[in-house]
Protein backbone atom coordinates (compact mmCIF):
# COMPACT_ATOMS: atom_id res chain seq x y z
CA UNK A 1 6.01 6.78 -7.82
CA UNK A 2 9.01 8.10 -6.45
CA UNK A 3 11.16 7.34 -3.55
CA UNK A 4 12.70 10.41 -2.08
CA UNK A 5 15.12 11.45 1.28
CA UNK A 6 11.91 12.67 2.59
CA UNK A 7 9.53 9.17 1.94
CA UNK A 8 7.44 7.92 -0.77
CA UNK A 9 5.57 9.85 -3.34
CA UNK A 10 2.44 8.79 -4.94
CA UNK A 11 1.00 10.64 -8.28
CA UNK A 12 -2.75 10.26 -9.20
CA UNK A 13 -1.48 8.56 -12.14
CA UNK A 14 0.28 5.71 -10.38
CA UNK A 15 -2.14 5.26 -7.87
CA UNK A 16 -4.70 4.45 -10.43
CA UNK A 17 -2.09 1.93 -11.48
CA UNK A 18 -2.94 0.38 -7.85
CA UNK A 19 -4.26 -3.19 -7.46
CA UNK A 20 -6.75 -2.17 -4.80
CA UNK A 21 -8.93 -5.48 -4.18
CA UNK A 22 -12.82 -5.54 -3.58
CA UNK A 23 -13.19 -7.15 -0.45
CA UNK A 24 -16.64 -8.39 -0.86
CA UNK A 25 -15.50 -10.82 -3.27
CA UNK A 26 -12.11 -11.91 -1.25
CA UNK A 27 -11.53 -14.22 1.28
CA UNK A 28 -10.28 -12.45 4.73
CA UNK A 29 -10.43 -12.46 7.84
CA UNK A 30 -11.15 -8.71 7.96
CA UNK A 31 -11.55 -9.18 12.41
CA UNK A 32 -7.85 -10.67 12.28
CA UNK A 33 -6.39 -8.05 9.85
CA UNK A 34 -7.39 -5.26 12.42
CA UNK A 35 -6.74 -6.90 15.49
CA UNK A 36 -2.78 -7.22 14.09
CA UNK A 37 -3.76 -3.20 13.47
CA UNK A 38 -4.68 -2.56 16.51
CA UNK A 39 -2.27 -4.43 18.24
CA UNK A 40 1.02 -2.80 16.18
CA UNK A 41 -0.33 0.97 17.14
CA UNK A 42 -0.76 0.33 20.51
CA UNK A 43 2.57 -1.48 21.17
CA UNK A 44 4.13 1.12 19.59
CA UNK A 45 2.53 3.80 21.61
CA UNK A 46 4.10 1.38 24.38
CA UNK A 47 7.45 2.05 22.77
CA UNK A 48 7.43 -2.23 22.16
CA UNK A 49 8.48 -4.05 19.27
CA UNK A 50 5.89 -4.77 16.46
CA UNK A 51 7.99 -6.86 14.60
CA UNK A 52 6.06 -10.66 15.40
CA UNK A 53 2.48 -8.67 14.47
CA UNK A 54 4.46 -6.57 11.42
CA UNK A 55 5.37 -9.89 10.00
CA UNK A 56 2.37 -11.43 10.53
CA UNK A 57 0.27 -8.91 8.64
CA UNK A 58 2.56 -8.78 6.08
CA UNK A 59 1.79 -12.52 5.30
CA UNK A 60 -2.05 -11.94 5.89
CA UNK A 61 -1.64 -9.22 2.65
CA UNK A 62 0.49 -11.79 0.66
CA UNK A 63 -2.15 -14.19 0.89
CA UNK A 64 -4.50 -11.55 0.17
CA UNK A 65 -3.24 -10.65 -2.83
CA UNK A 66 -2.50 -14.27 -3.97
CA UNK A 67 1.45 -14.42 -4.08
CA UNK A 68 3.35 -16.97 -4.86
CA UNK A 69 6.99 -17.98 -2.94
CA UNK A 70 8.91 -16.31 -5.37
CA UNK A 71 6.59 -13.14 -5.05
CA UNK A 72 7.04 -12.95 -1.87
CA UNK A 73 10.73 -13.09 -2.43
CA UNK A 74 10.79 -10.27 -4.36
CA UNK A 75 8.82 -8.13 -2.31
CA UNK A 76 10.62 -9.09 0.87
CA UNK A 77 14.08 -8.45 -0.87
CA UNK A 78 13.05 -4.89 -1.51
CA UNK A 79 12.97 -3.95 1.63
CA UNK A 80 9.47 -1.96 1.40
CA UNK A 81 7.45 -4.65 2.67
C-alpha cells in the first residue's frame, strides 16, 4: 500500500492482507450502517457538512471490527480514518 500526491494505492497483494469481515456471522446493524451512507452522499450533494454522520460511521466500523480505546487512538491519530 502506498500513499501518493495523487491518493492511496492498493496492490493485489496487500489487499489480500485485508481483514474483510463475513457479515453473516457479525453483529450489525447493516439498516443503520447505510442510512449514515445514504445520508453523507446526499448532504454532500447538498454541499452540507457530513462530519456528525462521518463520525458516527466511523464508530459503527470500530465496533465492527472489535477495537479497543487505544485502537481507536491509533487509527484516529493517523488521520486516515
Amino acid at each position: 500500500m502506498m500513499f501518493g500526491s495523487d491518493g492511496l494505492h492498493i496492490y493485489p497483494d496487500n489487499a489480500k492482507q485485508l481483514p474483510i469481515l463475513d457479515l453473516s456471522k457479525v453483529s450489525v446493524n447493516q439498516s443503520y450502517v447505510v442510512k449514515l451512507v445514504d445520508d453523507i452522499i446526499s448532504l454532500k450533494k447538498q454541499g452540507l457538512s457530513t462530519e456528525k454522520q462521518e463520525i458516527e460511521l466511523d464508530f459503527e466500523i470500530y465496533k465492527l471490527y472489535g477495537l479497543s480505546a487505544e485502537e481507536i487512538k491509533i487509527v484516529e491519530e493517523s488521520g486516515i480514518s
